[in-house]
C-alpha atoms as a PDB file:
ATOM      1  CA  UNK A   1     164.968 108.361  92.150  1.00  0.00           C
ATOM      2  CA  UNK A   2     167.461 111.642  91.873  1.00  0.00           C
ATOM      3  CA  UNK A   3     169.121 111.793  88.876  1.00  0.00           C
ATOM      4  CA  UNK A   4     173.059 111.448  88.791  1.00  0.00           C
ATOM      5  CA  UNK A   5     175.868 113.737  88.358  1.00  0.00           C
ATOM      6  CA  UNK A   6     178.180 113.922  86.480  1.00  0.00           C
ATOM      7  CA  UNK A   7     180.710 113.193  90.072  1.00  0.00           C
ATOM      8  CA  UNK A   8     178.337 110.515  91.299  1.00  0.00           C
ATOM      9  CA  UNK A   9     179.604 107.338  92.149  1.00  0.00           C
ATOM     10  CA  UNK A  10     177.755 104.228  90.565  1.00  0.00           C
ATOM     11  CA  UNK A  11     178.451 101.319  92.902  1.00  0.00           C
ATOM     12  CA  UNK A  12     176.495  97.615  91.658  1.00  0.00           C
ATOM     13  CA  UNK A  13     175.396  95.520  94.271  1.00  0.00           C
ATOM     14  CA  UNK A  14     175.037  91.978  93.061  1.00  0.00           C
ATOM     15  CA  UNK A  15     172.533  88.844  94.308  1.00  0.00           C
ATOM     16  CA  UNK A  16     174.282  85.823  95.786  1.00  0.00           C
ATOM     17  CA  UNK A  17     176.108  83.853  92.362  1.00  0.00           C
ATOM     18  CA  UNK A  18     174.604  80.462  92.810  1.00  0.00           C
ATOM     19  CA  UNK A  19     177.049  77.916  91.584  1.00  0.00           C
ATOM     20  CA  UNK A  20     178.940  77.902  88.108  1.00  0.00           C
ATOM     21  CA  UNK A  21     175.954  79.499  85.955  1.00  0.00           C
ATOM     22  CA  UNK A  22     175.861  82.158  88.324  1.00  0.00           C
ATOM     23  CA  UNK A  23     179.553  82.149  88.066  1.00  0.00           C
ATOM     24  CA  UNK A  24     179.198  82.290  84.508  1.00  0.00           C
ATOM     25  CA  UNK A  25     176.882  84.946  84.840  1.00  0.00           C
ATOM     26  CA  UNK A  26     178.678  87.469  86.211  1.00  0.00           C
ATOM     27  CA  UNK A  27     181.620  86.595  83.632  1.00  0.00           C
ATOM     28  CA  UNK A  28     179.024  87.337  80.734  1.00  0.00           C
ATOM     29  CA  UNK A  29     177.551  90.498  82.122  1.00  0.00           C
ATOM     30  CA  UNK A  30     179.491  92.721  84.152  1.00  0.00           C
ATOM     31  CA  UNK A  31     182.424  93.464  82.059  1.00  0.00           C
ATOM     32  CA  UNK A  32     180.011  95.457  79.157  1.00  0.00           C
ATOM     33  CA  UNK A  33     177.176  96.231  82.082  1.00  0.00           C
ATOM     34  CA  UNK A  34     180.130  98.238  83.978  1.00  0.00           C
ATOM     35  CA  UNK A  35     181.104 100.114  80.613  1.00  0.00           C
ATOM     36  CA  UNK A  36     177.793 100.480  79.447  1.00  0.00           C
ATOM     37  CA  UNK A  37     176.504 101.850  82.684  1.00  0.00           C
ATOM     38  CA  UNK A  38     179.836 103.354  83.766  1.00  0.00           C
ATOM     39  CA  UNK A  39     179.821 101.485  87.016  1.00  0.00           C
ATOM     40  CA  UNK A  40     182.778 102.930  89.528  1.00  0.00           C
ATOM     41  CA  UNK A  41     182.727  99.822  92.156  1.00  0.00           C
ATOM     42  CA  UNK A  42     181.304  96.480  92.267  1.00  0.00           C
ATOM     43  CA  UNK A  43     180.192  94.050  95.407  1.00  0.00           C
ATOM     44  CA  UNK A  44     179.186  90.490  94.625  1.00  0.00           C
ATOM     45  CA  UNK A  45     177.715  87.967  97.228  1.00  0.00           C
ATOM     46  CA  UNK A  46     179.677  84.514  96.764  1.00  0.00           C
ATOM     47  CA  UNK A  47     178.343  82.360  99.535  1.00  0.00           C
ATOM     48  CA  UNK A  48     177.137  80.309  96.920  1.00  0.00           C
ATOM     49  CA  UNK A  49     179.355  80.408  94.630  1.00  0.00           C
ATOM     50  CA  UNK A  50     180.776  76.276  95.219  1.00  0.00           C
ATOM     51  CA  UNK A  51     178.055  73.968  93.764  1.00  0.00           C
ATOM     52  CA  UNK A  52     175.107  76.235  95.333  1.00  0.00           C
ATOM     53  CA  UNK A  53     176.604  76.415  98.949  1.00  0.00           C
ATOM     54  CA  UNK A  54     180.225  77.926  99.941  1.00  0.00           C
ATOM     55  CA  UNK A  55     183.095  79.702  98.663  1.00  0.00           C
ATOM     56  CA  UNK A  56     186.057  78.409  97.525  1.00  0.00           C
ATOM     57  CA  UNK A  57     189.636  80.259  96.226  1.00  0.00           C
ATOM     58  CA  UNK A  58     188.623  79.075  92.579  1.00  0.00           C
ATOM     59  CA  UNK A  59     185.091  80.395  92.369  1.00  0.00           C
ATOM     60  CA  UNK A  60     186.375  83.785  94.280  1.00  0.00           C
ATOM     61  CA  UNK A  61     189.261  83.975  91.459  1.00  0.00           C
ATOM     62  CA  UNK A  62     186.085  83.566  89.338  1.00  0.00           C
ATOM     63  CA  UNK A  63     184.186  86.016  90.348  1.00  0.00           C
ATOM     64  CA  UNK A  64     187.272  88.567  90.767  1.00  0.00           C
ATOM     65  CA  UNK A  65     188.055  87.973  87.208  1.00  0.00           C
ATOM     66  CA  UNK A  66     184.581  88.602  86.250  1.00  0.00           C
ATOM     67  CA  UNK A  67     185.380  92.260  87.176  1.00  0.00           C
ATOM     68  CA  UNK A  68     183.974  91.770  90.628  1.00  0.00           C
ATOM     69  CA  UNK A  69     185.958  94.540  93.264  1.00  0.00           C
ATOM     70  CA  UNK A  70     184.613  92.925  96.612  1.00  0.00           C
ATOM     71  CA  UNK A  71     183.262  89.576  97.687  1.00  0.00           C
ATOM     72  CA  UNK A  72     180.836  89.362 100.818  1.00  0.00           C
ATOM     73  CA  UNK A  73     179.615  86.016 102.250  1.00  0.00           C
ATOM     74  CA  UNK A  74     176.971  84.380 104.558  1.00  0.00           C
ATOM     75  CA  UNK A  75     175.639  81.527 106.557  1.00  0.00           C
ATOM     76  CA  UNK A  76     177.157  79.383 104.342  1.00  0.00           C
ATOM     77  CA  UNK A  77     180.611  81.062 104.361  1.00  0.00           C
ATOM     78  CA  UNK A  78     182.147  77.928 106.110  1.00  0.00           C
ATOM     79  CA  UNK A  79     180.703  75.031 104.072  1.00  0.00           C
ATOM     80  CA  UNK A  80     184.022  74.879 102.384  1.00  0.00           C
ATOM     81  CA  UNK A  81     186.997  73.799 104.329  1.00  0.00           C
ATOM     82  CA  UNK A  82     189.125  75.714 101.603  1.00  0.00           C
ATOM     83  CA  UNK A  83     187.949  79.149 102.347  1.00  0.00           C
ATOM     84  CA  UNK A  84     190.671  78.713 105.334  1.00  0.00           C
ATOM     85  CA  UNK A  85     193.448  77.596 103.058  1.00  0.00           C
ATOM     86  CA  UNK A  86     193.191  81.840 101.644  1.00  0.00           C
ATOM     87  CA  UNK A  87     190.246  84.043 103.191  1.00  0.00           C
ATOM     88  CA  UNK A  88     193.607  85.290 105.367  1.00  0.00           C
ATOM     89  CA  UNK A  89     195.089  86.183 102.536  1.00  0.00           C
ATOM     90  CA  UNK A  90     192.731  87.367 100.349  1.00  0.00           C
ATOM     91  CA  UNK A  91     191.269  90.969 101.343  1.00  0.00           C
ATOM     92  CA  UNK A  92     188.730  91.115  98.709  1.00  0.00           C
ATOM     93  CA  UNK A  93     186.638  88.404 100.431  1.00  0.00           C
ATOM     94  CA  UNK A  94     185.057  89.248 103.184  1.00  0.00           C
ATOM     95  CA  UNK A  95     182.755  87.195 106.290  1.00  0.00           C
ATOM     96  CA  UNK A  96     179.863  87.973 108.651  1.00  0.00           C
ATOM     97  CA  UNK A  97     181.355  90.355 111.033  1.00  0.00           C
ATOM     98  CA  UNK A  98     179.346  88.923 113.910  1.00  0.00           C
ATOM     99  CA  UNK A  99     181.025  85.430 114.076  1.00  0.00           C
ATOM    100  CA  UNK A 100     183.859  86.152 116.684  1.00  0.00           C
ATOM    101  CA  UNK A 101     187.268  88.277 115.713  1.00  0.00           C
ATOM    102  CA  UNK A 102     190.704  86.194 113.999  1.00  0.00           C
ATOM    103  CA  UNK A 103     192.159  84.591 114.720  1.00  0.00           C
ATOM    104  CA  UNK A 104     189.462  82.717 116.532  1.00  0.00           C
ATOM    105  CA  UNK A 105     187.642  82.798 113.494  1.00  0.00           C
ATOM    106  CA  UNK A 106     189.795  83.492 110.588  1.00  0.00           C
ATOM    107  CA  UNK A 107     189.109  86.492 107.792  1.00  0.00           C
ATOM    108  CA  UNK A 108     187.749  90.056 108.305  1.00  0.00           C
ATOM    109  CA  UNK A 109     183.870  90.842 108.662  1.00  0.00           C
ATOM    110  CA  UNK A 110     185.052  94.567 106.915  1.00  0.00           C
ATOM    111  CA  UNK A 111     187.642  96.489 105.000  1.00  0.00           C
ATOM    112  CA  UNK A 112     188.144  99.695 102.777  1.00  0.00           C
ATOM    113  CA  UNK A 113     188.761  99.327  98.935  1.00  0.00           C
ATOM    114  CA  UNK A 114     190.185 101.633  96.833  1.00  0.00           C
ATOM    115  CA  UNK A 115     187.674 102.514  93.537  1.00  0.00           C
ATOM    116  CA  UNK A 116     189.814 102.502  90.121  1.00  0.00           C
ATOM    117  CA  UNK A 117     190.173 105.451  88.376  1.00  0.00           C
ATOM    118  CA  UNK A 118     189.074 107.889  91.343  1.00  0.00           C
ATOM    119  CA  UNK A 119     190.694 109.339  94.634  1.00  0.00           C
ATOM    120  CA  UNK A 120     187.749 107.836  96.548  1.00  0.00           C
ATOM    121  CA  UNK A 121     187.282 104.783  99.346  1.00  0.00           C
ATOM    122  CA  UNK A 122     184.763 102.795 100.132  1.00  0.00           C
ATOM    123  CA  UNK A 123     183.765 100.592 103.236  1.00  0.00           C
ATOM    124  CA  UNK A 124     182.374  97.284 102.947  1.00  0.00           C
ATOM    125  CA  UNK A 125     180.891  95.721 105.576  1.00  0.00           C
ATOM    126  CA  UNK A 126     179.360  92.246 106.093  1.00  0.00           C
ATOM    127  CA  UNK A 127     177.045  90.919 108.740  1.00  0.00           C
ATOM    128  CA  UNK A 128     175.146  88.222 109.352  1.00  0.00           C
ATOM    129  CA  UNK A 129     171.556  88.420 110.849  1.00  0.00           C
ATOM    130  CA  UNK A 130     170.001  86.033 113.849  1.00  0.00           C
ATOM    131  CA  UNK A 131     166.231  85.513 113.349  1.00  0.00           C
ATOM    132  CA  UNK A 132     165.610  82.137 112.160  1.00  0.00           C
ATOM    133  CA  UNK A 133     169.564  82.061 111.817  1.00  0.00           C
ATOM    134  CA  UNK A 134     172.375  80.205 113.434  1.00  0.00           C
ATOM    135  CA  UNK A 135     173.766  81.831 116.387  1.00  0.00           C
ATOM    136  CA  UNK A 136     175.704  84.409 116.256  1.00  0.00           C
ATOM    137  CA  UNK A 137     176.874  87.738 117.840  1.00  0.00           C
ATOM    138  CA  UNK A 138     174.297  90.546 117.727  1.00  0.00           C
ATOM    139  CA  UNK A 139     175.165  92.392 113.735  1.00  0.00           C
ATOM    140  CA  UNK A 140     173.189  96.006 115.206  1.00  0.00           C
ATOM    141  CA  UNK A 141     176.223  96.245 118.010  1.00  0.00           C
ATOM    142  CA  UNK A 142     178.916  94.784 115.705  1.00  0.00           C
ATOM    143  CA  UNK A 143     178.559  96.720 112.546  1.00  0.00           C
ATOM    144  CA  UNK A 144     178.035  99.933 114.903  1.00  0.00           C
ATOM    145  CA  UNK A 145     181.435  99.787 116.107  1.00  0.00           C
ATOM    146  CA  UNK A 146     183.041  99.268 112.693  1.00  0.00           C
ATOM    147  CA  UNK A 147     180.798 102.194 110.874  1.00  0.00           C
ATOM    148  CA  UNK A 148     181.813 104.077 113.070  1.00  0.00           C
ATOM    149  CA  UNK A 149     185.678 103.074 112.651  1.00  0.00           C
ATOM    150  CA  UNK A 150     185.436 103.314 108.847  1.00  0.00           C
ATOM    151  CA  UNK A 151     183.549 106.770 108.841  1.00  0.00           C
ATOM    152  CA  UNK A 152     187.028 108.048 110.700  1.00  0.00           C
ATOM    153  CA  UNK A 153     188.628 106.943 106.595  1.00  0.00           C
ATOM    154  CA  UNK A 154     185.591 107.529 104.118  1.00  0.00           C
ATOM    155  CA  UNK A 155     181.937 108.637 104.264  1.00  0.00           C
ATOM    156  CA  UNK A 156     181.635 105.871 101.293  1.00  0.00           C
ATOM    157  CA  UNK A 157     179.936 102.423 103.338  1.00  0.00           C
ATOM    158  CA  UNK A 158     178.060  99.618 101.732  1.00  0.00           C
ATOM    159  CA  UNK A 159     176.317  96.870 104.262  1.00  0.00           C
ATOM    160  CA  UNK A 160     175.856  93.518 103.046  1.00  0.00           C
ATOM    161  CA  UNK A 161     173.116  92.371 105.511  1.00  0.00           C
ATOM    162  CA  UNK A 162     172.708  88.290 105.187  1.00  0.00           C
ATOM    163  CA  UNK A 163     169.614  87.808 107.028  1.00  0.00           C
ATOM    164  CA  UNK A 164     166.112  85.374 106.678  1.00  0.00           C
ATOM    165  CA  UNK A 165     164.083  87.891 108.259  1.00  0.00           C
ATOM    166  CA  UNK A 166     162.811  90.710 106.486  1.00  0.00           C
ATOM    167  CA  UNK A 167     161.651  92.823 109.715  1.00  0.00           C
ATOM    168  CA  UNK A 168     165.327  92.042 110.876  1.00  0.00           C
ATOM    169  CA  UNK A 169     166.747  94.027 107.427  1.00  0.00           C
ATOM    170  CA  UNK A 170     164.404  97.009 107.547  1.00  0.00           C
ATOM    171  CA  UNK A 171     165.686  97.613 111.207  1.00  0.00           C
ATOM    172  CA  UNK A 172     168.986  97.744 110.057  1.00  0.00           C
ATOM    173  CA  UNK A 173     168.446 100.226 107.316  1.00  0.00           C
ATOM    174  CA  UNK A 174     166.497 102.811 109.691  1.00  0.00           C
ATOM    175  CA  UNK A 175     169.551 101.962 112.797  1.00  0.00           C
ATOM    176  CA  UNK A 176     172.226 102.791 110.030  1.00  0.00           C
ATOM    177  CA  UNK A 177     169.672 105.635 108.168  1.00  0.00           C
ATOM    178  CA  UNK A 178     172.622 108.950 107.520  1.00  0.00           C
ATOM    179  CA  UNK A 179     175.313 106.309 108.454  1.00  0.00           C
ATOM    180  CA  UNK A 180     176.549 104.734 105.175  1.00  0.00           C
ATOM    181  CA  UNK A 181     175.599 104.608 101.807  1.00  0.00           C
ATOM    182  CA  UNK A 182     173.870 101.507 101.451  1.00  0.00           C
ATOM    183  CA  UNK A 183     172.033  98.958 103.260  1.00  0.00           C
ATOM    184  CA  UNK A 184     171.335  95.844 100.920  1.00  0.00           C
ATOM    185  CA  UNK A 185     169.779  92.559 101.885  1.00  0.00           C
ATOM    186  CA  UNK A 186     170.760  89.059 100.746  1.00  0.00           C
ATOM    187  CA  UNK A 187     170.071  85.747 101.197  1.00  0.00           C
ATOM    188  CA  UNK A 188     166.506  84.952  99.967  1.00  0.00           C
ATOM    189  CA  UNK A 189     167.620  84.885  96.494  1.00  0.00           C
ATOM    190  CA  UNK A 190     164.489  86.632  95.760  1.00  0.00           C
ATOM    191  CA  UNK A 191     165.005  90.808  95.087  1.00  0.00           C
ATOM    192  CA  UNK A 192     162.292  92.816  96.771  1.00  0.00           C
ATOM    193  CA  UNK A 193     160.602  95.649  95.253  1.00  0.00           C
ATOM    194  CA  UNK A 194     161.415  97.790  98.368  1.00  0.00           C
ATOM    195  CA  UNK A 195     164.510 100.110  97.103  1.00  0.00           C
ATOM    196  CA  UNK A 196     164.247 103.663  98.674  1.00  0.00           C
ATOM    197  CA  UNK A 197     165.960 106.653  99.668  1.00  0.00           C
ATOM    198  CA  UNK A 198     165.583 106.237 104.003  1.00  0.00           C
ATOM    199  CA  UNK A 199     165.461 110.455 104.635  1.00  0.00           C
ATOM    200  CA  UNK A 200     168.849 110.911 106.614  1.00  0.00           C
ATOM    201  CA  UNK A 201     170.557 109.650 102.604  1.00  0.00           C
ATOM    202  CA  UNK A 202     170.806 105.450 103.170  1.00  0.00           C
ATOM    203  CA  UNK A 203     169.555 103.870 100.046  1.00  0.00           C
ATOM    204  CA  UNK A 204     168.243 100.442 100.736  1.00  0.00           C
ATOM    205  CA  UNK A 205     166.542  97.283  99.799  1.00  0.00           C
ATOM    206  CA  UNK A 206     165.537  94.411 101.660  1.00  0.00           C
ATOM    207  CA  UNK A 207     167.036  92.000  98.983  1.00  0.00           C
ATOM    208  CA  UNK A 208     169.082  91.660  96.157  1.00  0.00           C
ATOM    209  CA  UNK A 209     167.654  88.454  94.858  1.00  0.00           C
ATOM    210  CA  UNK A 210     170.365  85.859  93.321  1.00  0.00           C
ATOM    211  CA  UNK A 211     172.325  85.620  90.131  1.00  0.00           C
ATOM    212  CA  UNK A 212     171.908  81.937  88.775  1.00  0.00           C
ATOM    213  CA  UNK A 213     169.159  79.722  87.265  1.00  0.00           C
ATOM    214  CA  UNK A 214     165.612  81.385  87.652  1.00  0.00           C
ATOM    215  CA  UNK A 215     163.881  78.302  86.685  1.00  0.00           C
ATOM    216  CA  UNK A 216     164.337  76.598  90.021  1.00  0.00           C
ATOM    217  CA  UNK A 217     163.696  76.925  93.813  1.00  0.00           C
ATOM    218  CA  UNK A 218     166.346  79.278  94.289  1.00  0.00           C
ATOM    219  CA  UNK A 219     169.227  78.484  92.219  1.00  0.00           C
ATOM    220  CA  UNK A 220     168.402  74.721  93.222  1.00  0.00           C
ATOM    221  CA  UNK A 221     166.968  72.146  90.281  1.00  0.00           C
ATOM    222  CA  UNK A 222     163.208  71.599  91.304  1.00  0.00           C
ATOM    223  CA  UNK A 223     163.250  67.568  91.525  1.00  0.00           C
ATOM    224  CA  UNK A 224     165.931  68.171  94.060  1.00  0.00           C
ATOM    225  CA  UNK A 225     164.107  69.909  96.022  1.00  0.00           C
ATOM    226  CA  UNK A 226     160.488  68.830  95.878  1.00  0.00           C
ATOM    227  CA  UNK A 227     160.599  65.882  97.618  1.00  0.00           C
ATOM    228  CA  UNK A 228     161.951  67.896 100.832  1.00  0.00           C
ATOM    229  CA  UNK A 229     158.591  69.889 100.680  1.00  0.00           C
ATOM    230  CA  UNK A 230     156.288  66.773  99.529  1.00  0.00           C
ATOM    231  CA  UNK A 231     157.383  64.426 101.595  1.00  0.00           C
ATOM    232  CA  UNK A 232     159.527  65.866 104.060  1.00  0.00           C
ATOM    233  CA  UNK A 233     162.551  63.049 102.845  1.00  0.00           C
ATOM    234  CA  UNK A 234     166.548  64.276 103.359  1.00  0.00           C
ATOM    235  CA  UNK A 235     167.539  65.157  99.586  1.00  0.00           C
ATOM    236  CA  UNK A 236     170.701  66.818  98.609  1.00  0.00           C
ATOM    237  CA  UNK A 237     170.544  70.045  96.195  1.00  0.00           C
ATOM    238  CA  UNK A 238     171.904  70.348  93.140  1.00  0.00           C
ATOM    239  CA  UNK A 239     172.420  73.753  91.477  1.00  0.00           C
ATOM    240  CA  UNK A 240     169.648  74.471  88.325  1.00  0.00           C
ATOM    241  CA  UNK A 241     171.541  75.720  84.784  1.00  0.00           C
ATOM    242  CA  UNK A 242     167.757  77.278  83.409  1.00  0.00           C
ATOM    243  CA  UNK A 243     167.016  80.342  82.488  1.00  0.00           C
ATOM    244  CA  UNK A 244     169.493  82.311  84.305  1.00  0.00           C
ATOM    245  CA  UNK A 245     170.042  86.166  85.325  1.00  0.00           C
ATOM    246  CA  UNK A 246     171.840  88.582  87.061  1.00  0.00           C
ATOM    247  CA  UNK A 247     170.199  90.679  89.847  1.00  0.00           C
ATOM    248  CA  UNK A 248     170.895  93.082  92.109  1.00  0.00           C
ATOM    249  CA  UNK A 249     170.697  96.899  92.573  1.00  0.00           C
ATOM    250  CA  UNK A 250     172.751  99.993  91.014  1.00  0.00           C
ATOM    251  CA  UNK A 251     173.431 102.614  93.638  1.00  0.00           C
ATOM    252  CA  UNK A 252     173.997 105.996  92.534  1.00  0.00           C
ATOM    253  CA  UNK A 253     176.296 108.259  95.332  1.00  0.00           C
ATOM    254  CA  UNK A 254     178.008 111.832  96.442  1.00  0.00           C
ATOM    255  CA  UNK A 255     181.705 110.904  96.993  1.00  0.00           C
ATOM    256  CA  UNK A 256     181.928 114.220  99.020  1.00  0.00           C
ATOM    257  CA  UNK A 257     179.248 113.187 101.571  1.00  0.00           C
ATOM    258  CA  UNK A 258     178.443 109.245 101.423  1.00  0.00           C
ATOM    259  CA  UNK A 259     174.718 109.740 100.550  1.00  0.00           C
ATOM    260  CA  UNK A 260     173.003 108.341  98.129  1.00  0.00           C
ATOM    261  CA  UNK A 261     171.515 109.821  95.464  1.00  0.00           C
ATOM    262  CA  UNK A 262     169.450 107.270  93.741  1.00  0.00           C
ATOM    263  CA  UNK A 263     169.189 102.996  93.803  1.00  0.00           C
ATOM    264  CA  UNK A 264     167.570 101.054  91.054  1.00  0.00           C
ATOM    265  CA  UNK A 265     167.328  97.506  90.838  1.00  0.00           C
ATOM    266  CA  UNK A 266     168.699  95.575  87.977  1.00  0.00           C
ATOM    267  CA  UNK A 267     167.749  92.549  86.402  1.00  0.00           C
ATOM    268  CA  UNK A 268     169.616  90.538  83.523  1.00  0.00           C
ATOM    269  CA  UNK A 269     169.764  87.981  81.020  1.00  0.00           C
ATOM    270  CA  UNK A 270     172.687  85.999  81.109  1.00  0.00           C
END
């Protein structure tokens, strides 16, 4: 990893908040993590956020209060009818940008956020991928149009890719390689050991892991699950409270050019 300078950008990426302790989480860590580190911008994944699946306007509020800049979803974006009571009116929280445009389907798959304390921009973008996924539009042709609309405003772009497959994600870092700034995976709620510098200046990672209860089957309490996997029985998940952690990555960029300099990942008690 390149070490920063003193004009880098330092942009946190954070693992899908799983329920109230992820939540919590975030309240607990990022507002000393982002003076500590000195962190410019930060992107949280809150498809999770409500009980272990959805979003709704209180657990966004929590997470924006928690110091979070920009919210990003998933599969799971919808599972709450109360995201359409305020994703229209709330430009922090984002959706898949391969579900089809508002108002057909409401809320923006992209937008451009200003980063305190700086003259810069940055683009966040949000797509959703299709192996082993709901169907959807195709996220290589949708987020190619809107890089290449936000480029036009900064060279600053983070992709939130919410995908299953990790063959899917490593396409979409080498297809956006020189491109943006970022290409993070979510959805597993396990983090990869992957994170690189692609050659044309796109750091990336395959996944960002979660931010919730690590003693669990991802974020979920294990007797909740297990009899799914044992004996294949309907059960209903309910969101673990053990042992929990933030995780996610720490991107290091030139605000002149986009490129990144340097990603490490980052791991936390809570």
């Amino acid at each position: 990893m390149v070490a920063a300078m003193s004009g880098d950008l330092r942009i946190l990426i954070v693992g899908d908040a799983v329920g109230r302790p992820g939540r919590d989480a975030l309240k607990h860590v990022l507002p000393d993590l982002r003076k500590e580190r000195d962190i410019h911008f930060i992107i949280a994944n809150g498809e999770n956020s409500a009980a272990g699946k959805g979003i709704t306007r209180s657990t966004a509020d929590d997470m924006l209060k928690a110091t979070v800049d920009a919210i990003t979803t998933g599969n799971h974006v919808w599972d709450n009818k109360d995201i359409f009571n305020f994703i229209k009116d709330e430009p922090r929280v984002i959706r898949p940008a391969n579900f089809p445009p508002d108002p057909v389907v409401p809320g923006k798959g992209s937008a451009i956020f200003s980063i305190p304390n700086t003259p810069f921009r940055v683009g966040v973008v949000n797509v959703m991928g299709r192996v082993m996924m709901a169907p959807i539009d195709c996220p290589f042709r949708a987020v190619r149009g809107i890089v290449d609309e936000l480029r036009k405003e900064t060279p600053i772009i983070f992709v939130d890719f919410h995908a299953e497959a990790t063959s899917e994600k490593v396409a979409m870092g080498w297809y956006l390689d020189g491109d943006v700034s970022c290409v993070f995976g979510t959805h597993t709620h396990v983090p990869t050991a992957d994170e690189r510098l692609l050659p044309k200046g796109t750091a990336y990672i395959t996944d960002i892991g979660m931010t919730g209860a690590f003693d669990s089957v991802i974020g979920m309490k294990l007797e909740s699950v297990m009899d799914r996997f044992l004996y294949n029985l309907p059960t209903r998940g309910e969101v673990a409270e053990k042992n929990v952690k933030l995780s996610g990555a720490l991107v290091t960029v030139d605000p002149t050019t986009g490129k990144a300099r340097g990603i490490e990942r980052v791991l936390l008690q809570a």
